[in-house]
Protein backbone atom coordinates (compact mmCIF):
# COMPACT_ATOMS: atom_id res chain seq x y z
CA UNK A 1 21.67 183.82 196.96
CA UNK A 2 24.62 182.75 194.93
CA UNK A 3 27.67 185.05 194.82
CA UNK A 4 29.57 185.35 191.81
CA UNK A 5 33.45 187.34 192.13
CA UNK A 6 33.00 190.76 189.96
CA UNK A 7 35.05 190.59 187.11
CA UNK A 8 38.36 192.85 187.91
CA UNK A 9 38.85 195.87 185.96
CA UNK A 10 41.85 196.59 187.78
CA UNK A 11 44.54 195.50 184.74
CA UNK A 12 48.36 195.48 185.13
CA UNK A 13 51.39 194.58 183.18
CA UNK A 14 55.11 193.83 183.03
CA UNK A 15 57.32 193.31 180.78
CA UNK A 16 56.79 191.89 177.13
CA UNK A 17 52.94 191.50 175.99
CA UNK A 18 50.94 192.37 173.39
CA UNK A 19 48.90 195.84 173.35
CA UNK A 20 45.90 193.72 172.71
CA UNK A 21 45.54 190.58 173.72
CA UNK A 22 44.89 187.28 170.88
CA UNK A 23 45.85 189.96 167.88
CA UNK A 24 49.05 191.23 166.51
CA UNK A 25 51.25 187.34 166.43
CA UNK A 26 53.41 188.89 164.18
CA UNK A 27 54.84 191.26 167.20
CA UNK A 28 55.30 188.32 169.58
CA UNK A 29 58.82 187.60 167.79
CA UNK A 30 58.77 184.34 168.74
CA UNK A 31 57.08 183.82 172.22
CA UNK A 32 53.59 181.70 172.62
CA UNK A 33 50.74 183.35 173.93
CA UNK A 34 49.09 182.13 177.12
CA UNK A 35 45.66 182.19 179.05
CA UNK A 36 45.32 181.70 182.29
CA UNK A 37 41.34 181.83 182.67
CA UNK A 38 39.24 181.61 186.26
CA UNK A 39 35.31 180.67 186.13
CA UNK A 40 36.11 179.66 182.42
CA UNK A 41 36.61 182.77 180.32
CA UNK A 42 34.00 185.26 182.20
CA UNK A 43 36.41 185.68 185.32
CA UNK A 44 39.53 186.99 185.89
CA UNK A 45 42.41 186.18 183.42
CA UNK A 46 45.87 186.62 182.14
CA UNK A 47 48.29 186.10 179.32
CA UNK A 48 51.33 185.16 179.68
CA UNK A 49 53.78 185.47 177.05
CA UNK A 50 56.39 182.50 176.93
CA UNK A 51 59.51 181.51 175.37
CA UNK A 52 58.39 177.50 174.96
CA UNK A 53 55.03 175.77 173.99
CA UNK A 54 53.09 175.23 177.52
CA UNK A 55 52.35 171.94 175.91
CA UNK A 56 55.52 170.06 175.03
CA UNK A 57 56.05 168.17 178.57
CA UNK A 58 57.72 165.06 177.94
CA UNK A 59 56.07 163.04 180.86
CA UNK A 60 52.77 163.28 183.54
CA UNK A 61 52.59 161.19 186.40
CA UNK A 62 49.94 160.91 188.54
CA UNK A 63 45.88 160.84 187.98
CA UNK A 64 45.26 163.91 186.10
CA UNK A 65 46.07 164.27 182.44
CA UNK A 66 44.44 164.67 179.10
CA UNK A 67 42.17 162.00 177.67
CA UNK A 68 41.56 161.12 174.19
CA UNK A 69 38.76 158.19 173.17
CA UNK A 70 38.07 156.59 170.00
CA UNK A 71 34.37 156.87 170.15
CA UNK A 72 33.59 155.15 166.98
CA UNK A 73 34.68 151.73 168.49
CA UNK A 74 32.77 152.34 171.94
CA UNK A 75 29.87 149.53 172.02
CA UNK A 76 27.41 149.77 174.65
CA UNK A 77 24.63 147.08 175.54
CA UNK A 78 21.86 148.68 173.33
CA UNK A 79 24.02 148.03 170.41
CA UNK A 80 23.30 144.61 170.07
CA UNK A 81 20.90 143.78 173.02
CA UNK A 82 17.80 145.76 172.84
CA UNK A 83 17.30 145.49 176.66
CA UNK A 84 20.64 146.96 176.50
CA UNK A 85 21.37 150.42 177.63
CA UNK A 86 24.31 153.24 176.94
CA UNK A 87 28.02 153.25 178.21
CA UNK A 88 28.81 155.84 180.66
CA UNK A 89 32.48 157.12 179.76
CA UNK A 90 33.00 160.47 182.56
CA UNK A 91 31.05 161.35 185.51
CA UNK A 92 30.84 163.37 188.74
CA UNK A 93 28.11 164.96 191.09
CA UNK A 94 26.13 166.70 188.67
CA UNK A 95 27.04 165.80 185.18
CA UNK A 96 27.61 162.27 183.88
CA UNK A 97 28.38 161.85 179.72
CA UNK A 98 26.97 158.67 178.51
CA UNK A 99 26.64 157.02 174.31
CA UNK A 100 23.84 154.95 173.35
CA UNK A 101 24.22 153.20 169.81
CA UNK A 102 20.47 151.49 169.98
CA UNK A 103 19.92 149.75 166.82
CA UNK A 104 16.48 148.41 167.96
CA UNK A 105 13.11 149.38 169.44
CA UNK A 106 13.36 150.08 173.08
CA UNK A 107 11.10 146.57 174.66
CA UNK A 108 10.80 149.27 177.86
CA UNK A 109 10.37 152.63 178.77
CA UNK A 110 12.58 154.76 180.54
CA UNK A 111 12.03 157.66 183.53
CA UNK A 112 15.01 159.48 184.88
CA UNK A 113 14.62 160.80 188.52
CA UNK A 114 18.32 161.54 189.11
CA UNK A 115 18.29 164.66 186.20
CA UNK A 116 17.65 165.92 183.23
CA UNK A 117 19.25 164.49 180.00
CA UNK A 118 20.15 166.41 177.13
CA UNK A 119 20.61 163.68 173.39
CA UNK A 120 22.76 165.10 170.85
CA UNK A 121 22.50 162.94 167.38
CA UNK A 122 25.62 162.24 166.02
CA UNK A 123 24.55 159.58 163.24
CA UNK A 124 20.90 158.08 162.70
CA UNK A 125 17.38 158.41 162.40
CA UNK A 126 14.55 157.68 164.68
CA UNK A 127 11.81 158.75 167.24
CA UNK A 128 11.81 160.02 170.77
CA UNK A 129 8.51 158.38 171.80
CA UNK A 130 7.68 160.38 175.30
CA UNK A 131 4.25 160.66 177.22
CA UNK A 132 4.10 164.73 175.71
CA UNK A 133 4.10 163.21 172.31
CA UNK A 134 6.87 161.92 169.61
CA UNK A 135 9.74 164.02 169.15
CA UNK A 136 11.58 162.47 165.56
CA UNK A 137 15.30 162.94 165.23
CA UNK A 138 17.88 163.07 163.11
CA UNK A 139 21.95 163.89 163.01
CA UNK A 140 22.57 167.21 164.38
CA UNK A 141 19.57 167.08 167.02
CA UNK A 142 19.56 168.39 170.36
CA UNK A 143 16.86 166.69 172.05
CA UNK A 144 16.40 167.58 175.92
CA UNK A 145 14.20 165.43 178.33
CA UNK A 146 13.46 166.96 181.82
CA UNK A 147 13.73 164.88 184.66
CA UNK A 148 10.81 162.51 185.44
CA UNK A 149 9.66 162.56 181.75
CA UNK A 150 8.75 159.14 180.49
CA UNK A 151 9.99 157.90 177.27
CA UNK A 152 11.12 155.35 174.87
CA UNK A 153 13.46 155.66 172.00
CA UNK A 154 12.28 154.00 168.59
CA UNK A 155 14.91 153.94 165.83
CA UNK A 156 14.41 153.42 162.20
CA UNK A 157 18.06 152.62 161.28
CA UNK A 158 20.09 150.28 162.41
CA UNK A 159 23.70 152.75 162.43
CA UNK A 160 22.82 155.41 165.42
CA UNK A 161 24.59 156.76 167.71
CA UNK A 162 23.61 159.42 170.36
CA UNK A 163 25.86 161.31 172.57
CA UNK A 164 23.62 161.90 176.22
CA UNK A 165 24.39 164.38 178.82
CA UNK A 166 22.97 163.86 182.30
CA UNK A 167 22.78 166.71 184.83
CA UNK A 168 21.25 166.11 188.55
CA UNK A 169 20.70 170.08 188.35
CA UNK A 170 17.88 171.35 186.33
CA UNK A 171 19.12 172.56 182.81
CA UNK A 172 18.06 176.28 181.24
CA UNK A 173 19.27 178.17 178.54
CA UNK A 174 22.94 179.57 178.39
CA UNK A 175 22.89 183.23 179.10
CA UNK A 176 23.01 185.19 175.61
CA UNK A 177 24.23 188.34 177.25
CA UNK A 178 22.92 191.72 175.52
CA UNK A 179 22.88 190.12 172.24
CA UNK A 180 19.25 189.58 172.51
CA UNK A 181 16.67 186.54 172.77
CA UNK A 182 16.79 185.56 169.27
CA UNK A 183 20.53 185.26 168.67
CA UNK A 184 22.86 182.79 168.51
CA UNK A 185 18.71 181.13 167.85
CA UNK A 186 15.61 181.87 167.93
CA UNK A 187 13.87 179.57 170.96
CA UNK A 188 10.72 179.27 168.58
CA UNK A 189 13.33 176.89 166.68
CA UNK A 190 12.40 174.02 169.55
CA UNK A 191 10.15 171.62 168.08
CA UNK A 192 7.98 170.74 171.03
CA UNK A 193 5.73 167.39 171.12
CA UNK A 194 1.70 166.84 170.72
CA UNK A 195 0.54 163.98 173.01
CA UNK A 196 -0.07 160.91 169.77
CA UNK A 197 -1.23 157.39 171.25
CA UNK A 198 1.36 154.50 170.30
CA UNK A 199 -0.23 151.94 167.86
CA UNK A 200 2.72 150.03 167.35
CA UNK A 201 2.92 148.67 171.17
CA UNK A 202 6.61 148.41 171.24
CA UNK A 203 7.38 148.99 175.07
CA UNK A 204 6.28 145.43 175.86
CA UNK A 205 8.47 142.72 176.64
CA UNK A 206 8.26 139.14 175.80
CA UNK A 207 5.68 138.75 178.21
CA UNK A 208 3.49 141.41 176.99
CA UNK A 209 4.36 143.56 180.13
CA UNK A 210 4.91 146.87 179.78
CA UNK A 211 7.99 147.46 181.93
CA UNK A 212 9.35 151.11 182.54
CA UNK A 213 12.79 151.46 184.22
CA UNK A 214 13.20 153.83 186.67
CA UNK A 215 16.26 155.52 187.51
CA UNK A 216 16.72 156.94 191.11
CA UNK A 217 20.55 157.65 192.43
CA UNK A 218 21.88 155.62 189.74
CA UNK A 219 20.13 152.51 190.39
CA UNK A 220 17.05 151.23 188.41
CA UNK A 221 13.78 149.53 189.39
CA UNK A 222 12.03 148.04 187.17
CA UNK A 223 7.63 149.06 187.21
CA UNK A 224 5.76 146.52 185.20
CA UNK A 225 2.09 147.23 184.13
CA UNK A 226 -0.77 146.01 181.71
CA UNK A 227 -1.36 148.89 179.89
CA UNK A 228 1.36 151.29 177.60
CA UNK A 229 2.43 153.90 180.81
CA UNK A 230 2.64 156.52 177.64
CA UNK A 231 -0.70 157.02 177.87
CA UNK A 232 -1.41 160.69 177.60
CA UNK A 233 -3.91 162.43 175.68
CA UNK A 234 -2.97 166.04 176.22
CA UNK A 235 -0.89 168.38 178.51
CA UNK A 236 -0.16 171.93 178.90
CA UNK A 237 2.50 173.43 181.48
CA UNK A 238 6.09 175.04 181.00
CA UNK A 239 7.75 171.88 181.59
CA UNK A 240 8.15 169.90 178.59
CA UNK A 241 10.46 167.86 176.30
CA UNK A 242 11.83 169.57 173.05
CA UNK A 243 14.46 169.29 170.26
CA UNK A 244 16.46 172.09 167.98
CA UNK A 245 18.67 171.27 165.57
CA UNK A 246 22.71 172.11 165.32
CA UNK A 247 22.10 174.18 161.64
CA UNK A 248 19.98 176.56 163.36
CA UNK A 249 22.67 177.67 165.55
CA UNK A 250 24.12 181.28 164.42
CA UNK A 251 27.28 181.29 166.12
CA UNK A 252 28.44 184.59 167.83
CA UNK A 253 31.42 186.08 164.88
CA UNK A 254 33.76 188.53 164.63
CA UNK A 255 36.36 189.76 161.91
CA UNK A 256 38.82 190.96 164.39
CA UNK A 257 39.14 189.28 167.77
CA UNK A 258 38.74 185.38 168.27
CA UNK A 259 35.87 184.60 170.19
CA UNK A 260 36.15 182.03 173.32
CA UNK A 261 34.18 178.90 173.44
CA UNK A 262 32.20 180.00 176.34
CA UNK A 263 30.24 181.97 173.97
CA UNK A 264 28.66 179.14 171.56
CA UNK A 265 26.43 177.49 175.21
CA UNK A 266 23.15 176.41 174.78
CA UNK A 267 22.40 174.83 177.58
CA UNK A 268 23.55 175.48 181.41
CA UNK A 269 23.49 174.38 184.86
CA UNK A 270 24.94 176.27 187.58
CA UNK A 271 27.76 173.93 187.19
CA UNK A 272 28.14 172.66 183.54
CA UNK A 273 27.84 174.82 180.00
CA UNK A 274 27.15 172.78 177.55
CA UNK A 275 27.19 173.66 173.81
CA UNK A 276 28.02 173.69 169.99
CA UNK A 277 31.42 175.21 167.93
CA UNK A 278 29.92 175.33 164.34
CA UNK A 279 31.04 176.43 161.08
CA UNK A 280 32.51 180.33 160.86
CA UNK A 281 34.41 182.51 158.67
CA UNK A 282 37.85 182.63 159.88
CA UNK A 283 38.89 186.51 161.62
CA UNK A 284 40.59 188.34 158.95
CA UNK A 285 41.46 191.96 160.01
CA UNK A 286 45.35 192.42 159.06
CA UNK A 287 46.07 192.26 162.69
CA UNK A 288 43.48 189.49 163.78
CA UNK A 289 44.94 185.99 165.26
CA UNK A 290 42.63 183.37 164.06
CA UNK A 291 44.31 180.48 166.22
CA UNK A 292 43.44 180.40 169.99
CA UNK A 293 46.29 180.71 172.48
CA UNK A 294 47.21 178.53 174.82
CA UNK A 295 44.70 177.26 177.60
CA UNK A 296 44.50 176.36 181.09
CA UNK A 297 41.04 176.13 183.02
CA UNK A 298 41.41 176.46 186.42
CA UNK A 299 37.87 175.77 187.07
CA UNK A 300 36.39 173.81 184.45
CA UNK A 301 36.90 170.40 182.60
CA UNK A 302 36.87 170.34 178.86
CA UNK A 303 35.16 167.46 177.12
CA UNK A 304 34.84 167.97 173.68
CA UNK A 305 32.55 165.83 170.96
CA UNK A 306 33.85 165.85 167.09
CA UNK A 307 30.28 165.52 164.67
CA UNK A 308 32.38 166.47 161.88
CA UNK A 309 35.06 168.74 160.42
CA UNK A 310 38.51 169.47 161.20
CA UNK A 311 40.57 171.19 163.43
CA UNK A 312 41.68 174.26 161.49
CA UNK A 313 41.86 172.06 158.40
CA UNK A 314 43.96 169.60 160.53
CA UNK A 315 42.12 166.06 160.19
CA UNK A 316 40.00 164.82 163.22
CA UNK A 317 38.07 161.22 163.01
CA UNK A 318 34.11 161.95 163.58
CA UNK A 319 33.15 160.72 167.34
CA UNK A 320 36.50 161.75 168.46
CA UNK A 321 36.38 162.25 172.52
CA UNK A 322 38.49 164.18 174.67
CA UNK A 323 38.77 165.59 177.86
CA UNK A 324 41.01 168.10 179.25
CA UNK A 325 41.22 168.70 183.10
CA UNK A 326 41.25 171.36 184.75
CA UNK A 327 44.80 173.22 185.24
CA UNK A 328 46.19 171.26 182.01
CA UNK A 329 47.38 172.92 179.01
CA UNK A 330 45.91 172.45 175.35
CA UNK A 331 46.24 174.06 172.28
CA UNK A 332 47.63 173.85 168.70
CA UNK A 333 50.97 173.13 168.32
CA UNK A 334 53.48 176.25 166.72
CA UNK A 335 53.69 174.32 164.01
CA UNK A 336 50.20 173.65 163.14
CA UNK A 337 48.95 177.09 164.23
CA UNK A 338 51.48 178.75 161.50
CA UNK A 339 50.39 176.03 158.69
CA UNK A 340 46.36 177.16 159.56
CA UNK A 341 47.74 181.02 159.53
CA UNK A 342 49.20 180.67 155.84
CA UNK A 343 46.44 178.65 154.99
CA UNK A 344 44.07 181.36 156.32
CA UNK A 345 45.99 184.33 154.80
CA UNK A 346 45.72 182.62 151.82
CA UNK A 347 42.18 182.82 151.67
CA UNK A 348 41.85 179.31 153.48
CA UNK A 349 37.47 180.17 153.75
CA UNK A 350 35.93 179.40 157.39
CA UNK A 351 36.35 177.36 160.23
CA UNK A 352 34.38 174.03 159.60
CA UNK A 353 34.13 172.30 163.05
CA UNK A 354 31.29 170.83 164.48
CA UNK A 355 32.20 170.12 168.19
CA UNK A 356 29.82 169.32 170.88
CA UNK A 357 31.33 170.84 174.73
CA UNK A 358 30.70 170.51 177.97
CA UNK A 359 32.19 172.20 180.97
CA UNK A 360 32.38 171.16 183.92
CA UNK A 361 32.90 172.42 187.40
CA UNK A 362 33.45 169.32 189.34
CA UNK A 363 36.69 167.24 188.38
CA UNK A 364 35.25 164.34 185.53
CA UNK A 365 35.92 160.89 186.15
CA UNK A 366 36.99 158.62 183.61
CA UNK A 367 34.86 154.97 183.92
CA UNK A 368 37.03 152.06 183.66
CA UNK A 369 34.94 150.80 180.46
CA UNK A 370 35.92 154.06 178.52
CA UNK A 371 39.68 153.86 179.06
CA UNK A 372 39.59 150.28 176.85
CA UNK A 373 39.38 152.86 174.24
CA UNK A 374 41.71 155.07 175.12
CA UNK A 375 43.87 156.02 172.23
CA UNK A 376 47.96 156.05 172.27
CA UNK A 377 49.59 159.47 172.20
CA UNK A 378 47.90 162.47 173.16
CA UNK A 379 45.91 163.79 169.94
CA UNK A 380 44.81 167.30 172.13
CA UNK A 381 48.03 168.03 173.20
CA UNK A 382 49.24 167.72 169.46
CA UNK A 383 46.60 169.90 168.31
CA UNK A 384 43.84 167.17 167.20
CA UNK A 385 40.84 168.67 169.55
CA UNK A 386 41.68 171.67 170.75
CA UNK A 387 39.78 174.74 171.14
């Protein structure tokens, strides 16, 4: 039985603070609202209402601080080597957060025993082939494969690039709350797979083997047979690959309280949420604060994707990573929050993001590869990423 602290509705306060929390800026005169959040934002929490921006350290040492990654320059093996396979950038226990950029046919099939894997499509076109049946993609795809599934990934452009998401626990579907089965989508969105015989043969290597890797506690053995292992002619079951795209997703709104991050999951673990920000009209009650405070997770990591968009009309590169450890601060800085205020007030339209997260309860380790492309500065802290 897992035990989960009741959220407190024992509330106190002292001294300056707002009657309601994330509305009313105007009647902060000055101080910077922020949250202090346990178990993300569905524990206990506080504001805190400060006369300088959390943010504006002028020095970290030690191993923990934020991470920012240009992701358009990471190259793994399977961009150029079609035996090639992704680049793992952050890792721990349960989750690891991998990019594949194949540009080729896969000459092998693939079978992951350590987890299930979860692609998002970020750019390209192509085919899941898997032994339920081909799932095609394209950008803006979520495309989950349970653990032990068999498949190979055929693409027909030569430009992709997938964001994956591994997770040694077995994946559901985030928690909607009481706002029903069919919101923020409908699950009869997922496109599921009919079992369709490969004719074009292109698991084979050189030899005319048909080699399928096997991963098993992050080590791989390689199987070779005669025959195509996707073999399968039919299946039925509740255990299946499937895909749903990022447009169907109906984000949770409202006019006059910001809503947290937490809320826009699609996909959980008992240890890891992850999930889509997407397009939204900006709150716009006269008292409504449309920028987030201040944050500081004191149980999760932050790593956050950019597909597209900006940051409150602030300019973010596409493939943007970042991560933000737990206990750090992030948020906009005063200055940019009050330029996306005006520009709001001034009928500035909706929030455009479209930002791929994933939360983590165990601390995120950065792999040595990923930190070549480690960018100078610190593009969360100054606004560029955060939520």
């Amino acid at each position: 039985m897992n035990y989960t602290p009741m959220t407190s509705w024992i509330q106190q306060r002292r001294g300056t603070v707002l009657r309601q929390a994330i509305t009313g800026y105007d009647a902060l005169d000055g101080l910077h609202e922020d949250m202090l959040t346990r178990q993300g934002f569905a524990g206990r929490d506080t504001q805190l209402y400060r006369r300088h921006e959390p943010t504006k350290w002028t020095r970290v040492e030690g191993n923990t601080n934020h991470v920012d990654i240009d992701g358009a320059r990471l190259e793994p093996t399977d961009l150029a080597d079609p035996a090639g396979g992704p680049m793992r950038l952050f890792h721990n226990d349960a989750v690891s957060i991998w990019v594949s950029r194949r540009s080729a046919d896969m000459p092998f099939s693939v079978r992951n025993a350590d987890g299930d894997e979860i692609y998002f499509v970020h750019r390209g076109t192509g085919t899941f082939y898997t032994e339920f049946g081909p799932l095609p993609y394209e950008p803006g795809d979520w495309v989950l494969v349970p653990k032990g599934v068999t498949y190979r990934i055929r693409p027909e452009t030569s430009d992709n690039y997938l964001l994956l998401i591994e997770s040694t626990e077995e994946l559901g579907l985030a928690d909607a709350g009481p706002i029903g089965r069919r919101a923020p989508f409908d699950t009869d969105l997922f496109v599921v797979p009919t079992p369709q015989l490969d004719e074009l043969g292109d698991g084979r290597n050189d030899a005319g083997e048909y080699p399928l890797r096997l991963k098993l506690r992050n080590e791989y053995t390689s199987i070779f047979y005669d025959f195509d292992p996707i073999d399968v002619e039919g299946w039925k079951g509740d255990l299946f690959p499937m895909k749903m795209n990022i447009r169907d997703y109906r984000p949770v709104m409202s006019d006059r309280i910001h809503i947290m991050p937490s809320a826009y999951g699609i996909f959980a673990s008992p240890s890891s949420l992850v999930g889509n920000m997407v397009q939204r009209p900006y709150e716009t009650a006269p008292d409504a604060e449309p920028v987030p405070p201040y944050h500081r997770n004191m149980d999760y990591d932050e790593f956050i994707f950019v597909h597209g968009g900006t940051a409150m009309g602030l300019p973010v590169a596409p493939a943007s990573i970042s991560l933000t450890p737990q206990g750090m601060h992030h948020g906009l800085p005063a200055d940019v929050a009050e330029k996306a205020r005006e520009t709001i007030r001034g009928g500035g339209g909706s929030v455009d993001m479209q930002y791929i997260i994933v939360d983590t309860k165990g601390q995120l380790h950065v792999d040595p590869g990923a930190l070549r492309f480690k960018r100078d500065g610190d593009q969360i802290r100054e606004g560029v990423t955060a939520k």
